[in-house]
N, C-alpha and C. Protein backbone atom coordinates (compact mmCIF):
# COMPACT_ATOMS: atom_id res chain seq x y z
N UNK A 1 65.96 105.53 170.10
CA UNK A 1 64.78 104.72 170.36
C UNK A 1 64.57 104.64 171.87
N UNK A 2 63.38 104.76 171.84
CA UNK A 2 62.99 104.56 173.38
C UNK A 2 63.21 103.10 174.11
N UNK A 3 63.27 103.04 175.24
CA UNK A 3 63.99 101.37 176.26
C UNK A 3 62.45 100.60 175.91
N UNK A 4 63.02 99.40 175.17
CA UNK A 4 61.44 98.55 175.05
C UNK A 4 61.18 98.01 175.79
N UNK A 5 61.60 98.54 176.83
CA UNK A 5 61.27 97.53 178.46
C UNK A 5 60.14 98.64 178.80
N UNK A 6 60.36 99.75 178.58
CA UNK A 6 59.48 101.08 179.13
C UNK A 6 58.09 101.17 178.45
N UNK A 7 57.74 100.34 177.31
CA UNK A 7 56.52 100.66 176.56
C UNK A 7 55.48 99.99 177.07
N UNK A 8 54.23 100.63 176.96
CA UNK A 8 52.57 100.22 177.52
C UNK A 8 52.72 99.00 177.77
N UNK A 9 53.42 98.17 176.38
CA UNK A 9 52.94 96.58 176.79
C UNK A 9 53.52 96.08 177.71
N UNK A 10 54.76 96.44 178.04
CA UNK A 10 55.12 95.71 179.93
C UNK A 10 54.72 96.48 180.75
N UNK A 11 54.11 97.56 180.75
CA UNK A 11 54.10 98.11 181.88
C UNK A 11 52.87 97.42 183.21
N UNK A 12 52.82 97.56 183.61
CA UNK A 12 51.66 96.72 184.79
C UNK A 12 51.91 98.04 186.35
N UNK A 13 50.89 97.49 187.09
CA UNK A 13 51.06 98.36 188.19
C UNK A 13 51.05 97.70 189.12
N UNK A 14 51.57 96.36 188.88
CA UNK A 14 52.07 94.91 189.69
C UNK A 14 53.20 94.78 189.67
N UNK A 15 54.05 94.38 189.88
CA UNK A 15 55.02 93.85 189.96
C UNK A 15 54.98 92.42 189.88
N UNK A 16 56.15 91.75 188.69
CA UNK A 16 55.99 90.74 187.71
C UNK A 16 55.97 89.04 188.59
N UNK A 17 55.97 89.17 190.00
CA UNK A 17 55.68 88.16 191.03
C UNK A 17 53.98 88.15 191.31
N UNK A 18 53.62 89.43 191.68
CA UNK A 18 52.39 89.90 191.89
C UNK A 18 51.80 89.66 190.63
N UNK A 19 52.20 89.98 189.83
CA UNK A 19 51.22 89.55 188.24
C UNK A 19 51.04 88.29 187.97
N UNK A 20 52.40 87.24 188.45
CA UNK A 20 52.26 85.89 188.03
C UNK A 20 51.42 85.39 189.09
N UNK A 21 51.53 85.55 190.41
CA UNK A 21 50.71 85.35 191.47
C UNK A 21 49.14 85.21 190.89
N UNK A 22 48.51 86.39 190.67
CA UNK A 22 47.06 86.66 190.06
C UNK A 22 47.03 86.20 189.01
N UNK A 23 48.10 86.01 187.83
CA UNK A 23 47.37 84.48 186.65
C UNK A 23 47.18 83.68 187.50
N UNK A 24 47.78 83.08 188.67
CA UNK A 24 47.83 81.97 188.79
C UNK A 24 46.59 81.61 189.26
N UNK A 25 45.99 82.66 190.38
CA UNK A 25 44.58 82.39 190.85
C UNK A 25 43.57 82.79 190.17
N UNK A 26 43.85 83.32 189.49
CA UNK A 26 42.51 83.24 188.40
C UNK A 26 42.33 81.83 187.12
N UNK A 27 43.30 81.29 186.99
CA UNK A 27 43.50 80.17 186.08
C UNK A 27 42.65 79.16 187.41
N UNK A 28 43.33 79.10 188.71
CA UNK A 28 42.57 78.34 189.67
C UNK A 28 40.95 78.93 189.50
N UNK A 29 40.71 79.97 189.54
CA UNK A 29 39.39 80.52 189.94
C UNK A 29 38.45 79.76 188.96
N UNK A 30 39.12 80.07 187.25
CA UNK A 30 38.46 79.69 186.18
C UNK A 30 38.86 78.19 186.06
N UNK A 31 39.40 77.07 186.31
CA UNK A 31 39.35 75.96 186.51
C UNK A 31 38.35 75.44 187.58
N UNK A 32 38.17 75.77 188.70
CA UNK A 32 37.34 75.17 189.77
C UNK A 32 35.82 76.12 188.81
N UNK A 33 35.10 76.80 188.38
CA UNK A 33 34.34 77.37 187.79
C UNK A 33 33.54 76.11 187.02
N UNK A 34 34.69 76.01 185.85
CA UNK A 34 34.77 74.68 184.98
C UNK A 34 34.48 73.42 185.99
N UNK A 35 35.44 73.02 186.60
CA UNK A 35 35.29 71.63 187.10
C UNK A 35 33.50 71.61 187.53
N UNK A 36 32.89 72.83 188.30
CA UNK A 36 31.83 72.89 188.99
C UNK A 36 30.43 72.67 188.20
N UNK A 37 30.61 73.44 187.10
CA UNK A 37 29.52 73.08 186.53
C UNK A 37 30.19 71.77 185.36
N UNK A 38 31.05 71.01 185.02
CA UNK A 38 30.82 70.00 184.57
C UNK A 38 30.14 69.04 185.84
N UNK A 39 30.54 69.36 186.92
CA UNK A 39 30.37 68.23 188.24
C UNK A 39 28.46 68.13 188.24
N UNK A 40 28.39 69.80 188.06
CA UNK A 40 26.61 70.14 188.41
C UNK A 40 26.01 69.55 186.78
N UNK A 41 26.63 69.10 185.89
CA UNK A 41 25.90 68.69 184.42
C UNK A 41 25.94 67.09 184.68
N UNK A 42 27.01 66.74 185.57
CA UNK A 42 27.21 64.87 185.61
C UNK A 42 26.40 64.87 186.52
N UNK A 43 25.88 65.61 187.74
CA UNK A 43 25.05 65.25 188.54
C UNK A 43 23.98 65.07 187.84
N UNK A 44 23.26 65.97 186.83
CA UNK A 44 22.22 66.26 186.11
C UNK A 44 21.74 65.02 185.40
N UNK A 45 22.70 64.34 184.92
CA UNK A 45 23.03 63.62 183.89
C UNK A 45 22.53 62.45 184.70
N UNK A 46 22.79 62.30 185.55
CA UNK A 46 22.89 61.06 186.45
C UNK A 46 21.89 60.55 187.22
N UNK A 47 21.24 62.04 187.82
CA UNK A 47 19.83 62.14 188.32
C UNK A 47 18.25 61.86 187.91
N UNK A 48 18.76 62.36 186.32
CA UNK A 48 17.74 62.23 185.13
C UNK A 48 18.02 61.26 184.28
N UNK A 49 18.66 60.57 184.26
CA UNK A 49 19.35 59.42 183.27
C UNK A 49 19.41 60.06 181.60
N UNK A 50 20.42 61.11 181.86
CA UNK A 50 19.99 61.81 180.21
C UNK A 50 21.25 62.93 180.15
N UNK A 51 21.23 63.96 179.68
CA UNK A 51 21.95 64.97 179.43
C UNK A 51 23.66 65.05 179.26
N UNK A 52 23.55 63.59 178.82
CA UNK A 52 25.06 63.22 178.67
C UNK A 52 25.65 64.07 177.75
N UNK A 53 24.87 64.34 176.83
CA UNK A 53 25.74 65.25 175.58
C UNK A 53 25.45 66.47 175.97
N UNK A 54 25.22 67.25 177.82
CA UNK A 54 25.47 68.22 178.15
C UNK A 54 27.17 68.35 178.66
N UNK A 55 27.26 67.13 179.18
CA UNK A 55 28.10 66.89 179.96
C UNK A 55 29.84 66.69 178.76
N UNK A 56 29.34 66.45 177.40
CA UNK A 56 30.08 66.22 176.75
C UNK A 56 30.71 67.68 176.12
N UNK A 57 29.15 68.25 175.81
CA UNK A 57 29.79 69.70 175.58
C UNK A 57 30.29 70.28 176.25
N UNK A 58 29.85 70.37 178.17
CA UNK A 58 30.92 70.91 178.83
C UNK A 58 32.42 71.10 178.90
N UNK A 59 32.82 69.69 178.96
CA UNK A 59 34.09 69.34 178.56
C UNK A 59 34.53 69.63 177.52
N UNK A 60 34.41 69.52 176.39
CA UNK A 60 34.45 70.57 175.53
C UNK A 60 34.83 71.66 175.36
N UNK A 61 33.58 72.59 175.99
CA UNK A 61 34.08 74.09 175.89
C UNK A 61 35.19 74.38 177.20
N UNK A 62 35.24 72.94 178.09
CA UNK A 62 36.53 73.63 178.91
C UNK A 62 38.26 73.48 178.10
N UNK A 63 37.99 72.95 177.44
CA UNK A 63 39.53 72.58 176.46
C UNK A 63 39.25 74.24 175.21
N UNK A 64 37.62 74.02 175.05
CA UNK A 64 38.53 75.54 174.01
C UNK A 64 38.55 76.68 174.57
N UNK A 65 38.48 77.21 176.06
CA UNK A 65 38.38 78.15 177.24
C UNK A 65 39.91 78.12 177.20
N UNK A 66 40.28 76.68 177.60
CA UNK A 66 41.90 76.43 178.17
C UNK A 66 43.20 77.07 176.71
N UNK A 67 42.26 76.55 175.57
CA UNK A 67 43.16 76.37 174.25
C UNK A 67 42.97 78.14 173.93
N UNK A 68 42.04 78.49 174.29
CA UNK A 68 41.62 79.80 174.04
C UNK A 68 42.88 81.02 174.77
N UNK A 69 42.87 80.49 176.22
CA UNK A 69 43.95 81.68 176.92
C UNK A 69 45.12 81.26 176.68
N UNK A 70 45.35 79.77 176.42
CA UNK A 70 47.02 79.78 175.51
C UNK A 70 47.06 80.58 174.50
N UNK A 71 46.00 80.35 173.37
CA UNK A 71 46.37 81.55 172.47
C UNK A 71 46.71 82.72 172.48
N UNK A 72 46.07 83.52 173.43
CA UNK A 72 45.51 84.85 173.83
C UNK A 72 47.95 85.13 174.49
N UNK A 73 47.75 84.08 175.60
CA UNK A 73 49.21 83.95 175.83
C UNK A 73 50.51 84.04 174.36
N UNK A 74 49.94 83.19 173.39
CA UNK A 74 50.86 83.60 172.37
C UNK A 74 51.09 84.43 171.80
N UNK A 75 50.07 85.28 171.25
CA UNK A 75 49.75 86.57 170.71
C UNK A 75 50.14 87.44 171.54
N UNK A 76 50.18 87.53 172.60
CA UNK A 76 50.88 88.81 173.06
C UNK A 76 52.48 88.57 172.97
N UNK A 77 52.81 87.34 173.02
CA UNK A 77 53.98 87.47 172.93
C UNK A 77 54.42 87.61 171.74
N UNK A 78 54.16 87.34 170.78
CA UNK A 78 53.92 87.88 169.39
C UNK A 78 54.49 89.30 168.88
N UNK A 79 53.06 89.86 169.67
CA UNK A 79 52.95 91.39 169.79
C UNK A 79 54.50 91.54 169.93
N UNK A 80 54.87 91.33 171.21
CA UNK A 80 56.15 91.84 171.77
C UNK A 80 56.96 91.69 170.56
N UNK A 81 56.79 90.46 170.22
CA UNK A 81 58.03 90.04 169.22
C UNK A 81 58.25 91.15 167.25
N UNK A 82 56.92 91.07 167.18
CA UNK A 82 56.84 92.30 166.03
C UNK A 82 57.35 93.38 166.41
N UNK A 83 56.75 94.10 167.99
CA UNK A 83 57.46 95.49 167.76
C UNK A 83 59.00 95.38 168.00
N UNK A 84 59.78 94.26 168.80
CA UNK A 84 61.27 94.32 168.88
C UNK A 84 61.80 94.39 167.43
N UNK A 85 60.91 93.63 166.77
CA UNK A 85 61.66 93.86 165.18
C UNK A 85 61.76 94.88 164.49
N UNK A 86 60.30 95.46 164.48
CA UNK A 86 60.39 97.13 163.88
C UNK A 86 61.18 98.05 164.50
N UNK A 87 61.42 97.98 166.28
CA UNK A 87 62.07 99.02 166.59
C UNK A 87 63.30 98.56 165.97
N UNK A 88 64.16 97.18 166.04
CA UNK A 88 65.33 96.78 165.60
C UNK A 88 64.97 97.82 163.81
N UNK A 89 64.50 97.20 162.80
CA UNK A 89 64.70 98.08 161.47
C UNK A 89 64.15 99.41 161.48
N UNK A 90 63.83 100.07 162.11
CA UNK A 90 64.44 101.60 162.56
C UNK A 90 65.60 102.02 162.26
N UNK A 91 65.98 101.33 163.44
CA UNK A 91 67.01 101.30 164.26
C UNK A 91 68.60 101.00 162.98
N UNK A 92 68.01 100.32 162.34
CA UNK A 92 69.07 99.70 161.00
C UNK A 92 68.67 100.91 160.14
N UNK A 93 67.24 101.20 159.72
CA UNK A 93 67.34 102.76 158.89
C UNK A 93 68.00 104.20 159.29
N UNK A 94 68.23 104.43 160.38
CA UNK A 94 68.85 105.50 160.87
C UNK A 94 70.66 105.20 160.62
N UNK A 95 70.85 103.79 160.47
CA UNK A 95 72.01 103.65 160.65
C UNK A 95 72.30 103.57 159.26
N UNK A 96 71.25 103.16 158.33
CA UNK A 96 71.41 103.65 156.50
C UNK A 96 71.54 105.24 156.36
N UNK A 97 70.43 105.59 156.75
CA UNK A 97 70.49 106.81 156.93
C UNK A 97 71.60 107.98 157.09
N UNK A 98 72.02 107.55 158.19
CA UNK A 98 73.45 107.95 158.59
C UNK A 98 74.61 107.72 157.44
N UNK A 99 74.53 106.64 156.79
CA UNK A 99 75.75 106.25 155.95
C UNK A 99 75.56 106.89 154.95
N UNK A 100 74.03 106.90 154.28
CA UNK A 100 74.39 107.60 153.11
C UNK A 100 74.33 109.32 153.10
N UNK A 101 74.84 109.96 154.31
CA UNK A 101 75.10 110.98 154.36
C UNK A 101 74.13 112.30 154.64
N UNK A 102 73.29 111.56 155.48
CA UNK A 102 72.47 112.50 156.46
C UNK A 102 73.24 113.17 157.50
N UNK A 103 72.59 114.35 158.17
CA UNK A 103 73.30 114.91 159.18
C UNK A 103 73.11 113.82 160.54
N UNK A 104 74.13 113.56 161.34
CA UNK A 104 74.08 113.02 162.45
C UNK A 104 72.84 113.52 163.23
N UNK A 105 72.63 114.20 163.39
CA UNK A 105 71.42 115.10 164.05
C UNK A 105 70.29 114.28 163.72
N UNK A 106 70.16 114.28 162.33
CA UNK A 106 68.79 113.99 161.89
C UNK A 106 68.63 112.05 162.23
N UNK A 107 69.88 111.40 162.36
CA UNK A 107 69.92 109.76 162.11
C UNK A 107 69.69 109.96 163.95
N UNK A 108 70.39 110.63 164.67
CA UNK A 108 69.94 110.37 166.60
C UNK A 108 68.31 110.85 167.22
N UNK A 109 67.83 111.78 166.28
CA UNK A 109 66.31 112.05 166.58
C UNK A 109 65.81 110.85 167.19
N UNK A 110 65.15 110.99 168.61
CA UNK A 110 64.47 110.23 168.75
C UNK A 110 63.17 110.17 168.43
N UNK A 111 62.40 109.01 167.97
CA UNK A 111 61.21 109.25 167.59
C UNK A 111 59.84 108.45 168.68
N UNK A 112 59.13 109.16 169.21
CA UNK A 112 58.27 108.50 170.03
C UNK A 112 57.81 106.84 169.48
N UNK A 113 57.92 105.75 170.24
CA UNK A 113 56.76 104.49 169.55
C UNK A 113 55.56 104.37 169.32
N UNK A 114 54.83 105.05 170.40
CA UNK A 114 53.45 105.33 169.91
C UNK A 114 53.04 106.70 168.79
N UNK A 115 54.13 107.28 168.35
CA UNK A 115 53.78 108.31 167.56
C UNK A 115 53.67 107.62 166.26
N UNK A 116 53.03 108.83 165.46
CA UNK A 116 52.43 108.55 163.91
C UNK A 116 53.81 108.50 162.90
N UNK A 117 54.52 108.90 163.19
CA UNK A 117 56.04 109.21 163.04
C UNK A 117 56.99 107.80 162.96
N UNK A 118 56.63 107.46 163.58
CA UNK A 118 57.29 106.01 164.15
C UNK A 118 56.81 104.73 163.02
N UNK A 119 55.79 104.87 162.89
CA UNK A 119 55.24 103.65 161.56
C UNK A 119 55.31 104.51 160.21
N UNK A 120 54.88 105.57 160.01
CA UNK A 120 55.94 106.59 158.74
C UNK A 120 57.04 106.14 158.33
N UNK A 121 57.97 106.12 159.54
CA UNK A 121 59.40 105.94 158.90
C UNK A 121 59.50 104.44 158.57
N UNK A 122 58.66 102.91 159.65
CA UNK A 122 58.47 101.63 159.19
C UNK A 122 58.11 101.20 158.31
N UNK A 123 57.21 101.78 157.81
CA UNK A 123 56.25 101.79 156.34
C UNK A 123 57.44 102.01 155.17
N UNK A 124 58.06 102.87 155.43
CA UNK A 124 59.06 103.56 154.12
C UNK A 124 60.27 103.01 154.45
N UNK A 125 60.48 102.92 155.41
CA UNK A 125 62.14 101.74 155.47
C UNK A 125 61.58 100.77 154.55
N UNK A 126 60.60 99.68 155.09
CA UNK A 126 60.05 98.63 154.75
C UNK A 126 59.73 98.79 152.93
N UNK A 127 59.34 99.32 152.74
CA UNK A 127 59.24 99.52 151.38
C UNK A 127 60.38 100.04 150.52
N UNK A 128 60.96 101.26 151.05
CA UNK A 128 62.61 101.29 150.41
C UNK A 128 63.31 99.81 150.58
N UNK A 129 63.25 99.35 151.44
CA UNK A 129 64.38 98.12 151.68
C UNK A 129 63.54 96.61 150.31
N UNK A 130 62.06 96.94 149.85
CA UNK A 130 61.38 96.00 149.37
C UNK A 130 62.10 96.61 147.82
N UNK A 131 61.69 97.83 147.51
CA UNK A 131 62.66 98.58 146.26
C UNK A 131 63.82 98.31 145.83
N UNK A 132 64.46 98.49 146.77
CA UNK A 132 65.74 98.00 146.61
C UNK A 132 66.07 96.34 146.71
N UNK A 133 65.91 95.61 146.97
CA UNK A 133 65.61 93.83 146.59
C UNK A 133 65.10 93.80 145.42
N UNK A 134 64.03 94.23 144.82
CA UNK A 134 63.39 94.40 143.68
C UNK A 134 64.42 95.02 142.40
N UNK A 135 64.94 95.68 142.45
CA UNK A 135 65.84 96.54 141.49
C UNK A 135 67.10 95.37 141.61
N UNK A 136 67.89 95.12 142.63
CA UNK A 136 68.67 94.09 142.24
C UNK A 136 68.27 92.94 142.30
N UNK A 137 66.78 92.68 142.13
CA UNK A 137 66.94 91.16 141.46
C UNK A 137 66.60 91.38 139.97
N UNK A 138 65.69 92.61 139.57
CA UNK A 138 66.09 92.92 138.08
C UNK A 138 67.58 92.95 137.27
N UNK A 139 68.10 93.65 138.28
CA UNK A 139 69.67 94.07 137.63
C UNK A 139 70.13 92.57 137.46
N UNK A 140 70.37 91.64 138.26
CA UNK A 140 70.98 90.17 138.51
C UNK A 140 70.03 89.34 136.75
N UNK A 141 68.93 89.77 136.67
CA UNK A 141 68.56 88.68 135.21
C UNK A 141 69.27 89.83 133.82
């Protein structure tokens, strides 16, 4: 298996100070954005004696903006977290593989992650390993 430190999804052409650096000012950029036009809707509001339920929706859409890039933050970590698992049951099929008397050769192949090859063999681990649960919970009644 290839180093899962090496795949697309960490890769950056920052360096991981420099990357946290630029969330950081863009979270500033897109907060002062927000603060500005709620400030320019309370002025509005205030000037005209009215547009309060502009000022309400503003606020508003700044919590589901905010709630929005937490998500966006979870899901990738997510991401990460699914493919460590699949590469991990691979990684456990080659080592079935191996036991039940494949050539060594064929269980050390490496197989690209982004190849078509790579979810082939996930798909069919995943489903041999579902087969087999299935057959001994028949056998067990």
């Amino acid at each position: 298996m290839p180093d899962p430190l090496h795949h697309g999804l960490n890769q950056s052409r920052w360096p991981k100070r420099i990357g946290r650096l630029i969330d950081a000012i863009c979270l500033v950029a897109l907060i002062v954005v927000i603060v500005t036009v709620i400030y320019g809707f309370w002025l509005r509001a205030i000037w005209a004696h009215g547009y309060y339920l502009a000022v309400a929706v503003a606020v508003l859409g700044a919590f589901v903006i905010l709630i929005g890039l937490a998500q966006q933050a979870i899901a990738a970590r997510d991401v990460a977290t699914w493919r460590d698992m699949a590469e991990w049951q691979i990684r456990a099929a080659r080592v079935a593989a191996g036991q039940a008397g494949a050539t060594q050769a064929d269980a050390d192949d490496e197989i690209e992650a982004n190849a078509a090859a790579y979810y082939e063999i996930l798909i069919g681990t995943l489903v041999a390993h579902a087969e087999q649960d299935e057959r001994s919970i028949v056998d067990e009644r």
